[in-house]
N, C-alpha and C. Protein backbone atom coordinates (compact mmCIF):
# COMPACT_ATOMS: atom_id res chain seq x y z
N UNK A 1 17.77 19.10 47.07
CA UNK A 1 19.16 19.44 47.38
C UNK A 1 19.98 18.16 47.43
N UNK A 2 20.69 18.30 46.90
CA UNK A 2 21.75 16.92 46.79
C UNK A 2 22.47 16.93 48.40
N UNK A 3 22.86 15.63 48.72
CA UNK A 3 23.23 15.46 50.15
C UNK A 3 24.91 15.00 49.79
N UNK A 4 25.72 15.46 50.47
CA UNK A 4 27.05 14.97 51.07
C UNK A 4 27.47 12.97 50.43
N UNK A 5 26.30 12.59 51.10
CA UNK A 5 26.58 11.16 50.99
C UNK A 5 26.58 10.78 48.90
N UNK A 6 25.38 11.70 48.62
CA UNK A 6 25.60 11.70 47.24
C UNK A 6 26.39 12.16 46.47
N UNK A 7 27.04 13.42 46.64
CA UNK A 7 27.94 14.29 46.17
C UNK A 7 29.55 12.86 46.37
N UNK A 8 29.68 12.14 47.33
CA UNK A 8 30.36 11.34 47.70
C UNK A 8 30.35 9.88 46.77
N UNK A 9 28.91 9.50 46.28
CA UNK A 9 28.77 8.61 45.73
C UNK A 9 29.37 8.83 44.44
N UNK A 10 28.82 10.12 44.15
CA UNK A 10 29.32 10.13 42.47
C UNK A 10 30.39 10.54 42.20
N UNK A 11 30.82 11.10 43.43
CA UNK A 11 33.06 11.65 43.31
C UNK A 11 33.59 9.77 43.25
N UNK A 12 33.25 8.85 43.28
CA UNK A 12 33.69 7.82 43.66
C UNK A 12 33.47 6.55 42.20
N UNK A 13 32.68 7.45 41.08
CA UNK A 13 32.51 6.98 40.23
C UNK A 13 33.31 7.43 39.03
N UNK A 14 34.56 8.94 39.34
CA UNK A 14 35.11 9.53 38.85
C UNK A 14 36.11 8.64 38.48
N UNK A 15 37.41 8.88 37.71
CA UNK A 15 38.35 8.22 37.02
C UNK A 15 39.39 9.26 38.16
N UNK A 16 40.39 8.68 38.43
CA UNK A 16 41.30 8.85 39.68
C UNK A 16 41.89 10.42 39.60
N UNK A 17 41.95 10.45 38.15
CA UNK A 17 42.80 12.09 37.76
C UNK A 17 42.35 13.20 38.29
N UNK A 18 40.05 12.46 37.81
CA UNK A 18 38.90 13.89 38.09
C UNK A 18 38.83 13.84 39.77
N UNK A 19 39.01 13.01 40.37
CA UNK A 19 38.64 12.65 41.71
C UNK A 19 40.54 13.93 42.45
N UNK A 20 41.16 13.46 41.42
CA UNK A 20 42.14 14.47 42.20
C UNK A 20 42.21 15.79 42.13
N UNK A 21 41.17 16.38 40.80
CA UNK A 21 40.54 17.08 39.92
C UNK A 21 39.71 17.98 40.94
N UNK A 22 39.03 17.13 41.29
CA UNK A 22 38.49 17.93 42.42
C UNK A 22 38.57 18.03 43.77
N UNK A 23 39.81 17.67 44.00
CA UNK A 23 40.10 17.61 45.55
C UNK A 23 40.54 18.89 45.19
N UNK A 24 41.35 18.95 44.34
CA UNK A 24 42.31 20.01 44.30
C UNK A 24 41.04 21.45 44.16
N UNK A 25 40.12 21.55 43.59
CA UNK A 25 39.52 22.30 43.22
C UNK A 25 38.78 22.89 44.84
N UNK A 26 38.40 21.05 45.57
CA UNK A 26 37.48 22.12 46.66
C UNK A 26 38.61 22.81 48.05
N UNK A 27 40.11 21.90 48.19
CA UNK A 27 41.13 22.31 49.02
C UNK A 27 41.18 23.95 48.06
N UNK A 28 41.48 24.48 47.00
CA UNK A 28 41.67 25.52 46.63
C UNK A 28 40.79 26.66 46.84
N UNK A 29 38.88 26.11 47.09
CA UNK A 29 37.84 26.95 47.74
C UNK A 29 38.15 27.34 48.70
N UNK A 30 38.58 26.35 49.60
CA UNK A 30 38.42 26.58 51.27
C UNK A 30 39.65 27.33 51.81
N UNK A 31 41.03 27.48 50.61
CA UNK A 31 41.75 28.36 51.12
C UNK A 31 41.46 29.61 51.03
N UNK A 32 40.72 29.79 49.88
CA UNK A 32 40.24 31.09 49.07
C UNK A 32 39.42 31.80 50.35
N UNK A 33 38.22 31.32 50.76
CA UNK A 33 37.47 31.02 51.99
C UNK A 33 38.16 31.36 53.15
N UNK A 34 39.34 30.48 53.30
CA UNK A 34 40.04 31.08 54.49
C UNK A 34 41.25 32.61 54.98
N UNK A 35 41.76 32.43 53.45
CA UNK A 35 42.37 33.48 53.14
C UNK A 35 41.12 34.82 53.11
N UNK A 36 40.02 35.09 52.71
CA UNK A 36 39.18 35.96 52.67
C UNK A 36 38.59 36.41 54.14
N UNK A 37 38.34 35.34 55.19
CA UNK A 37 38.13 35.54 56.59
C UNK A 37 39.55 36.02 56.92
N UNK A 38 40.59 35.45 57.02
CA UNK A 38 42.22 36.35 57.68
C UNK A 38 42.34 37.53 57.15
N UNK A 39 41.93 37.86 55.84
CA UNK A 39 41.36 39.32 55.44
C UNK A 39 40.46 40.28 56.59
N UNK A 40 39.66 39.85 56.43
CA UNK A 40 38.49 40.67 57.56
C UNK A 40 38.65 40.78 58.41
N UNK A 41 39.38 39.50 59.02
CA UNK A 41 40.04 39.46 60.62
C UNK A 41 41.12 40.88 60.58
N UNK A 42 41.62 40.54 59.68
CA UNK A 42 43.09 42.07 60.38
C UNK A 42 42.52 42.88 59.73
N UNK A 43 41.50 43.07 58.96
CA UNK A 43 40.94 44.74 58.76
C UNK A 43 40.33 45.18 59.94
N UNK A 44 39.75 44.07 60.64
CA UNK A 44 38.69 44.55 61.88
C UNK A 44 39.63 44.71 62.83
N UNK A 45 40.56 44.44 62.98
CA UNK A 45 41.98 44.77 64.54
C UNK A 45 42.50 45.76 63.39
N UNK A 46 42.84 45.96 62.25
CA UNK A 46 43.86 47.33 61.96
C UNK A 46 42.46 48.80 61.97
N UNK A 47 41.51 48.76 61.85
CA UNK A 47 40.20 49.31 61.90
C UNK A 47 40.02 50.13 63.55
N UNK A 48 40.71 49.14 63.92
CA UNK A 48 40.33 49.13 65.55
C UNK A 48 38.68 48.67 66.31
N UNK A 49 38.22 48.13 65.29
CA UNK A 49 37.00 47.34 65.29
C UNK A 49 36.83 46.45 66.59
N UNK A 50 37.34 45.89 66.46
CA UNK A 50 38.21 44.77 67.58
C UNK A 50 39.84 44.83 68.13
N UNK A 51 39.35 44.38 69.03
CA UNK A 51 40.83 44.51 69.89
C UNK A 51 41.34 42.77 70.08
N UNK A 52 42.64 42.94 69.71
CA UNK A 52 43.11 41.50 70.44
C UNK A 52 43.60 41.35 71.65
N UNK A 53 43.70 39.97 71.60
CA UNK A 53 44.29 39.80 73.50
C UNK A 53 45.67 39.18 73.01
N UNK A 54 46.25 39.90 74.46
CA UNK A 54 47.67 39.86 74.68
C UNK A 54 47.85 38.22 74.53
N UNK A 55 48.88 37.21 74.02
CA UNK A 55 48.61 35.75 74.42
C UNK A 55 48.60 35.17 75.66
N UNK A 56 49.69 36.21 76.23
CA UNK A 56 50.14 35.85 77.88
C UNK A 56 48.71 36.13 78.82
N UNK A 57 47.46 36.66 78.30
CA UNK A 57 46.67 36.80 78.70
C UNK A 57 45.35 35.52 78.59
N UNK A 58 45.68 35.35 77.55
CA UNK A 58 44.91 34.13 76.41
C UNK A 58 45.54 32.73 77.48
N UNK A 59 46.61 32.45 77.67
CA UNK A 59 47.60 31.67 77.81
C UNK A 59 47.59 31.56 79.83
N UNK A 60 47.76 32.69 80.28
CA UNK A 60 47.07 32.60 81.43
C UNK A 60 45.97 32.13 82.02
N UNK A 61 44.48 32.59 81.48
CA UNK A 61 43.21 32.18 81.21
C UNK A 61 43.45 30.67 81.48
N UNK A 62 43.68 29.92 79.93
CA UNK A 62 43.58 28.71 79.86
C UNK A 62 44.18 27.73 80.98
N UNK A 63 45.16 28.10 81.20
CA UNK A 63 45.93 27.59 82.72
C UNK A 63 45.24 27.49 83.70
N UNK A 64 44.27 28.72 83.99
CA UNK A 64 43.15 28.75 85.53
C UNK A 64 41.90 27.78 85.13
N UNK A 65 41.58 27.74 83.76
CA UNK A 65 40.42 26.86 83.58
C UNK A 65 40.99 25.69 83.67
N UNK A 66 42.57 25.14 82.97
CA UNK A 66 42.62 23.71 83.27
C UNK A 66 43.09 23.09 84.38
N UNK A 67 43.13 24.00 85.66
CA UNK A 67 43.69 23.86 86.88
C UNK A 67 42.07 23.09 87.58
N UNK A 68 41.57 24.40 87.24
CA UNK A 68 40.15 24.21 87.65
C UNK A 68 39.21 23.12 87.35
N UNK A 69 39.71 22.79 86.11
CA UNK A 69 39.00 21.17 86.00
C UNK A 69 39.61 20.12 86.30
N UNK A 70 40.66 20.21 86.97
CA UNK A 70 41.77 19.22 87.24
C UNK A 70 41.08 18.81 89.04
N UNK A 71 40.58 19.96 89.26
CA UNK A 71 40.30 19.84 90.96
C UNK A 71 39.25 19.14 91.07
């Protein structure tokens, strides 16, 4: 399996265009990737699969935990 550090070595032997060549290519995966999870996410809350939380609830929460580590 090829490792990170290699995949790195040989993007670095590219000519500046391919190196932008494929930035662009793997930023365009990972939206694809991300856009496909925000998919699933609101099928599973419009589904009623999952339920979300209120923020003021979310937002409350976080307030008592960072009070609480403050003490």
């Amino acid at each position: 399996m090829t490792t990170i550090k290699e995949i790195t070595n040989t993007a670095r032997t590219l000519k500046p265009i391919e190196r932008d060549q494929l930035i662009d290519s793997l930023i365009d995966a990972r939206e694809a990737e991300q856009n496909a999870e925000i998919g699933h996410r609101i099928a599973e809350i419009d589904s009623g699969e999952v339920k979300g939380i209120p923020a003021e609830q979310v937002f409350a929460e976080l307030r008592e935990r960072l009070d609480a580590a403050r003490k």
